[in-house]
Protein backbone atom coordinates (compact mmCIF):
# COMPACT_ATOMS: atom_id res chain seq x y z
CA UNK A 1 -12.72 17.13 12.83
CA UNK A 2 -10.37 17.18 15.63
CA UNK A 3 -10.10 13.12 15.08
CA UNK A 4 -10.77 12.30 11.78
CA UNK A 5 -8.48 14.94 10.37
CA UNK A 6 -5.62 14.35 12.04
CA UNK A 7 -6.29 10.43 11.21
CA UNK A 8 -7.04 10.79 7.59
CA UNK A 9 -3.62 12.98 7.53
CA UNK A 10 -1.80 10.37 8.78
CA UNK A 11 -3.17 7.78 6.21
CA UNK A 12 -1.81 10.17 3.86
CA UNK A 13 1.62 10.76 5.50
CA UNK A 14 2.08 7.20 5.79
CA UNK A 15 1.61 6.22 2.02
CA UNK A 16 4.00 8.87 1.45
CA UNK A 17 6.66 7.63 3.93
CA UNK A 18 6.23 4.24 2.54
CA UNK A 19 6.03 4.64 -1.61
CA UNK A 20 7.70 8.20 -2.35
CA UNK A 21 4.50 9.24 -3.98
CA UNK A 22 1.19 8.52 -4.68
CA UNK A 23 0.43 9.52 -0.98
CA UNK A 24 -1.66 12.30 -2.43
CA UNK A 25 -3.77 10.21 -4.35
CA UNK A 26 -5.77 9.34 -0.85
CA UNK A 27 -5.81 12.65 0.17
CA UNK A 28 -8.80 14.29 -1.58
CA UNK A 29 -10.76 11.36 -1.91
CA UNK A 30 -10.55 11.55 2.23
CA UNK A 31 -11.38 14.93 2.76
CA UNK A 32 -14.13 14.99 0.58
CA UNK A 33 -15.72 11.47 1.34
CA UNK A 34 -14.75 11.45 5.06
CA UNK A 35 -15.03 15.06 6.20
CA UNK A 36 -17.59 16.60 3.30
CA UNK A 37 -15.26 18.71 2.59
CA UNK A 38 -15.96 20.40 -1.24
CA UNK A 39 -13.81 19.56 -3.80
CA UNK A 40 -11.85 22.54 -4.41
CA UNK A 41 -11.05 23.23 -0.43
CA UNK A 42 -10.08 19.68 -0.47
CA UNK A 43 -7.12 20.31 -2.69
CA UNK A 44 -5.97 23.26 -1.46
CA UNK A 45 -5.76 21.37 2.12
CA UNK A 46 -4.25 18.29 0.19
CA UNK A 47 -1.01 20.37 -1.38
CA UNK A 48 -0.75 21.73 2.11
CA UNK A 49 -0.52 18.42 3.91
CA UNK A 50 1.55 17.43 1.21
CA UNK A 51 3.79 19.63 0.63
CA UNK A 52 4.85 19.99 4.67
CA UNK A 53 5.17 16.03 4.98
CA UNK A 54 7.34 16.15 1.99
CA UNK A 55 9.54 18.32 3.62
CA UNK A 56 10.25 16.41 6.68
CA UNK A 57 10.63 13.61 4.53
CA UNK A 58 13.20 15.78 1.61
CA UNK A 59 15.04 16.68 4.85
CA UNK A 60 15.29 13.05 6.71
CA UNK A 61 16.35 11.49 3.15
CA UNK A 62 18.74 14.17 2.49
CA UNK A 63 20.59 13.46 5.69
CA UNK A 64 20.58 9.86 4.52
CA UNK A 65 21.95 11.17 1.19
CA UNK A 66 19.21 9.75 -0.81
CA UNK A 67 18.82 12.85 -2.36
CA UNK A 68 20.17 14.02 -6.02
CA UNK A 69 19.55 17.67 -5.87
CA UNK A 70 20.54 18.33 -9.45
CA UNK A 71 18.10 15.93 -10.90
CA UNK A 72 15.24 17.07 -8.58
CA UNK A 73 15.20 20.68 -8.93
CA UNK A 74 15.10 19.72 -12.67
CA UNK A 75 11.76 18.13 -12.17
CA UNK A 76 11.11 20.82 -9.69
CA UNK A 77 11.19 23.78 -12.29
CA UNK A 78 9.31 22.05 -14.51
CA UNK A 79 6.59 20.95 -12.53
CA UNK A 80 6.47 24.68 -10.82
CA UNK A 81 6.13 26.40 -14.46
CA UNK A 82 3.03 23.54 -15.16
CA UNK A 83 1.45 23.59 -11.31
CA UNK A 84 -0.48 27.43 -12.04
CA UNK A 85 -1.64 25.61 -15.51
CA UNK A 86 -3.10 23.01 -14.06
CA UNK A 87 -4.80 25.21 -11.10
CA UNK A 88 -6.56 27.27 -13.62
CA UNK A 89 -7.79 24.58 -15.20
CA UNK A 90 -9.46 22.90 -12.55
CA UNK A 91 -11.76 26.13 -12.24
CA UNK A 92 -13.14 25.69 -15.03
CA UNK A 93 -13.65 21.97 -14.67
CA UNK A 94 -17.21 20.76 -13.41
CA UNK A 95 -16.84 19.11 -10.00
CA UNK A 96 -18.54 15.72 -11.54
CA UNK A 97 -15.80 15.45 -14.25
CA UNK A 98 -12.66 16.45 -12.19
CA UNK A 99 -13.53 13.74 -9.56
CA UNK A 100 -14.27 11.27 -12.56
CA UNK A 101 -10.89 12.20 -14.17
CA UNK A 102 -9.57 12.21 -10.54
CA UNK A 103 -10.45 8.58 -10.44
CA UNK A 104 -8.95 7.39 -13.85
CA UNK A 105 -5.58 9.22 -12.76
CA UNK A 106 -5.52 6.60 -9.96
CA UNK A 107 -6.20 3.67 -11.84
CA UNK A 108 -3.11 4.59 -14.26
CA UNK A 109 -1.10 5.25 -10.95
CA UNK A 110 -2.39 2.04 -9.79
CA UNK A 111 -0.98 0.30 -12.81
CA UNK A 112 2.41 1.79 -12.95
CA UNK A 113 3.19 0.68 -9.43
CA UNK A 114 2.23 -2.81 -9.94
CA UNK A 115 4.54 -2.58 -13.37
CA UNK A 116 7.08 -1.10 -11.33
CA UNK A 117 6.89 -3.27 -8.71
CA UNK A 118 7.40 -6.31 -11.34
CA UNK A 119 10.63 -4.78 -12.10
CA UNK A 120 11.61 -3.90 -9.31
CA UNK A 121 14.12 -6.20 -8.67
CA UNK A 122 16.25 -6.07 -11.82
CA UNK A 123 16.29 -2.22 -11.73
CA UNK A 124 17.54 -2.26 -8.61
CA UNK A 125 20.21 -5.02 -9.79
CA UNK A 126 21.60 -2.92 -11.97
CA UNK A 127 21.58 0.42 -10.40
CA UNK A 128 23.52 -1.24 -7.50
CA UNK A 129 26.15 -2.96 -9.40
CA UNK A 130 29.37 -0.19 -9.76
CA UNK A 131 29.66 0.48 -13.93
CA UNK A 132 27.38 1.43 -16.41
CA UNK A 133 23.98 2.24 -15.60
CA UNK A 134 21.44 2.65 -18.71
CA UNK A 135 17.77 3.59 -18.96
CA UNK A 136 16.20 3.95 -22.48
CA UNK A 137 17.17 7.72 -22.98
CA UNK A 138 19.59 8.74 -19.66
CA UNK A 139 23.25 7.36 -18.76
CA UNK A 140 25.06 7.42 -15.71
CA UNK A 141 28.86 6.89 -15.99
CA UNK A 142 31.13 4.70 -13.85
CA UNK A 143 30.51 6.85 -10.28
CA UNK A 144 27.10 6.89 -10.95
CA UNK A 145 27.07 10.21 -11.90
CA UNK A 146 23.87 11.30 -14.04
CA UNK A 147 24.78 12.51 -17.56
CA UNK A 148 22.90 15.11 -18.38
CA UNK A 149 22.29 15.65 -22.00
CA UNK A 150 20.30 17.62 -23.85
CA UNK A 151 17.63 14.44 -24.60
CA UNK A 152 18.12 13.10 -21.26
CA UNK A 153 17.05 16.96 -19.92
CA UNK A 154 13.96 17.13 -22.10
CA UNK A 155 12.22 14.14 -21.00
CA UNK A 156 13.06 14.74 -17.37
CA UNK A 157 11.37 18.42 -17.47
CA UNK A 158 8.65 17.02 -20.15
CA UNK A 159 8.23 14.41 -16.66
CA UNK A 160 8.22 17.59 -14.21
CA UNK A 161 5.88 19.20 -16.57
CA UNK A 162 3.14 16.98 -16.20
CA UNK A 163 3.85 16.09 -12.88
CA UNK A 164 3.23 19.77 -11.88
CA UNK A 165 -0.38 20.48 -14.32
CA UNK A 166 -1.46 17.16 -11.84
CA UNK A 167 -0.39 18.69 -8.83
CA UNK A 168 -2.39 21.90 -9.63
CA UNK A 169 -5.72 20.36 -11.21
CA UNK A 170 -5.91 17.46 -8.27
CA UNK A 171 -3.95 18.41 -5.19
CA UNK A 172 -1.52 15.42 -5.88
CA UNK A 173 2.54 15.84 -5.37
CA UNK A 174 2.96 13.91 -9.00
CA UNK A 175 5.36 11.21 -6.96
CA UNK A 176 3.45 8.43 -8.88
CA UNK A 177 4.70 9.88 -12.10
CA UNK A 178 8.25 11.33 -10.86
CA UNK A 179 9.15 7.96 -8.77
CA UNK A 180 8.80 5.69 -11.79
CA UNK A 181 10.05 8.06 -14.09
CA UNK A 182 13.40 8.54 -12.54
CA UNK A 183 14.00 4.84 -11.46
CA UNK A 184 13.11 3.37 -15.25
CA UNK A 185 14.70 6.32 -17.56
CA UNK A 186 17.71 7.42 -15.24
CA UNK A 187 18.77 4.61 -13.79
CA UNK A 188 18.33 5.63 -10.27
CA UNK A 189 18.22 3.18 -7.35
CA UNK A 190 14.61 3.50 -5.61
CA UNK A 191 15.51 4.31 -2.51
CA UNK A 192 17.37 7.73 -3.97
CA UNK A 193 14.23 8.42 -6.42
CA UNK A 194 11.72 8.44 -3.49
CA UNK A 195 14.11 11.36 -1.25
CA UNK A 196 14.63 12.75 -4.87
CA UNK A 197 10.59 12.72 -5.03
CA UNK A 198 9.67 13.88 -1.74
CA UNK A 199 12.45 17.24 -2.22
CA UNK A 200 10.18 17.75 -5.83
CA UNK A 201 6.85 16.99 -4.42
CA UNK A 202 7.42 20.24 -1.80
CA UNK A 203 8.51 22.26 -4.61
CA UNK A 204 5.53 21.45 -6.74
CA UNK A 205 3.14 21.32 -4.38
CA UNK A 206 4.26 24.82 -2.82
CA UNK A 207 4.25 26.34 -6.12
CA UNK A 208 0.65 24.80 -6.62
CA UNK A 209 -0.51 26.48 -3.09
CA UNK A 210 0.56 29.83 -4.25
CA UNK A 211 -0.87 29.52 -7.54
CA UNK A 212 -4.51 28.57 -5.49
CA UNK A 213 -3.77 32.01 -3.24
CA UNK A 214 -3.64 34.31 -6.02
CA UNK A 215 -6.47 33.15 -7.53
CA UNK A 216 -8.22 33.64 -4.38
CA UNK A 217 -8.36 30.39 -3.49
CA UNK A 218 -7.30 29.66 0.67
CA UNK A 219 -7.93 26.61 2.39
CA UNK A 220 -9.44 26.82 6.06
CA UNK A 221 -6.53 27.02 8.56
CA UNK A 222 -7.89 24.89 11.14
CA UNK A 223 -8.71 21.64 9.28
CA UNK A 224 -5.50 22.01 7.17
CA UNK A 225 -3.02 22.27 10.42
CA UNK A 226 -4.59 19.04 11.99
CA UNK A 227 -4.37 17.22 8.37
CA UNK A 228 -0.56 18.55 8.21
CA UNK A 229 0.20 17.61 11.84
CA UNK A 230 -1.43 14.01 10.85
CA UNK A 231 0.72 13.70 7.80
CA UNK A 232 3.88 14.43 9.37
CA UNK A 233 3.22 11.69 12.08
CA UNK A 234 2.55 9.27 9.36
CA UNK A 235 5.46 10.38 7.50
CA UNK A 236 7.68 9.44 9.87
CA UNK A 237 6.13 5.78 10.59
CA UNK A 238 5.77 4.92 6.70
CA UNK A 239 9.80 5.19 6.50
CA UNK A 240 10.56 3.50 10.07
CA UNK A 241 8.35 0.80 7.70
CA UNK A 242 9.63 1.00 4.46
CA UNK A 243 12.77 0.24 5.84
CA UNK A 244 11.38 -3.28 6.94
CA UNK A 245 9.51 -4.19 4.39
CA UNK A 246 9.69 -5.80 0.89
CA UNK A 247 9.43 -2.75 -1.69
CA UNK A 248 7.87 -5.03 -4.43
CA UNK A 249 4.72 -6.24 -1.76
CA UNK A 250 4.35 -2.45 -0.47
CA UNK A 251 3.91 -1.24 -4.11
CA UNK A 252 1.43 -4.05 -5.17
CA UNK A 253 -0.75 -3.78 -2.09
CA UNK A 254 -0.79 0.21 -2.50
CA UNK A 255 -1.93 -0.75 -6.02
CA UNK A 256 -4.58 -2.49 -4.73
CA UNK A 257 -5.91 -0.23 -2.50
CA UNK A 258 -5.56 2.60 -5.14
CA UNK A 259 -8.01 0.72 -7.41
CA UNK A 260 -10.57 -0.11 -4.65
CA UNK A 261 -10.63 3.87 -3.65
CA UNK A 262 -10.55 4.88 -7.52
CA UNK A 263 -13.70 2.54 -7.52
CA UNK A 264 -15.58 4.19 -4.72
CA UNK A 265 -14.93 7.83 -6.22
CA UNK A 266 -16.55 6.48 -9.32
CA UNK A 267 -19.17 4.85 -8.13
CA UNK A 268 -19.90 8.01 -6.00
CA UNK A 269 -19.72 10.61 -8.60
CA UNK A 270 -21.60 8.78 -10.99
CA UNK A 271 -25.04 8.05 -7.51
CA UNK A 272 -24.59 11.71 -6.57
């Protein structure tokens, strides 16, 4: 434990300092597969480590000013208000089924971020060009400005919503959903979604956490500390790399690899 967690935290910290989200998706699939840990301590420990590296990260980006606080505490009180929902219902979920539904969630995560990735390029072409900015429901004006109307304010709590029932029923931050989401329908460059992310993904996941305590539900202090302490470490060399590296080829081998885990947790769940 004294290896292997803080390891399997870092592989977790680094998707998350490379992608903005979807670091999460590793995280239970680890703990229970590498460390036998049972499902539901898994998740607890997984919004912990989660939660604390997207801090560090909230806080690095912020100084960066890749952060747009308005839009993400948006998100962020909508996922909190669906994060208890989706806690309760993973206690009355059968272990079997969560994992199995745990595994389809990645494949549709794996999916997005390869159709992201493919558009990658002309998102970014028009997000960094000074003007008008349009996704398919949100505008930005000519400083780049968000305009927040009353449609544009639904879907981006509708977003937050389900990003925060995930977060509760799997341990994930919900940066797979909130990353895409605000690049594609508010026009917002992809370096700025992913600090925007990580500043939601602490929110959520904190709100998640709290949500697992009052329903009695505490994750063991030890192997959670060394899993956060791991994370953190890999936060910080995921963004030293994601600086360096081609967005489009990080996203599509993450995809990848997010299909070939989603694979083993089925083919587990369905032998055991």
């Amino acid at each position: 434990m004294w290896v292997w967690g803080p390891l399997l935290g870092a592989v977790v910290g680094l998707s998350l300092g490379l992608t903005g989200g979807g670091g999460a998706i590793f995280a239970v699939p680890l703990l229970v597969y590498g460390l036998a840990v049972p499902l539901r301590e898994a998740v607890g420990i997984s919004l912990a480590a989660v939660g604390a590296t997207a801090v560090m990260g909230f806080l690095s980006r912020w100084r960066l000013g890749q952060v747009e606080l308005r839009t993400g505490l948006l998100f962020a009180a909508a996922g909190m208000t669906g994060a208890p929902v989706g806690s309760l219902l993973a206690t009355r979920v059968p272990e079997p089924v969560l994992l199995t539904l745990f595994a389809l969630v990645m494949l549709v995560v794996a999916v997005r971020m390869w159709q992201q990735a493919g558009g990658a390029g002309r998102i970014l072409a028009e997000c960094g060009v000074p003007g008008e900015a349009e996704g398919p429901t949100c505008q930005r004006d000519a400083t780049g400005a968000l305009r927040l109307t009353s449609r544009c304010a639904m879907l981006l709590l509708a977003v937050g919503l389900a990003a925060g029932v995930l977060s509760g029923l799997f341990g994930v931050g919900g940066g797979f959903v909130i990353v895409p989401a605000l690049v594609l329908f508010s026009s917002m460059p992809i370096q700025r979604a992913v600090g925007t992310s990580l500043l939601v993904i602490s929110l959520v996941s904190g709100s998640s956490l709290v949500a697992q305590w009052w329903q009695g539900r505490t994750p063991p202090p030890l192997l959670t500390t060394l899993f956060v302490l791991g994370g953190i470490a890999g936060l910080w060399v995921g963004q030293w790399l994601g600086q360096r590296l081609s967005g489009v080829l990080l996203q599509r081998v993450f995809a990848v690899v997010i299909v070939a885990v989603a694979m083993f947790v089925v083919i587990r769940s369905t032998w055991t």
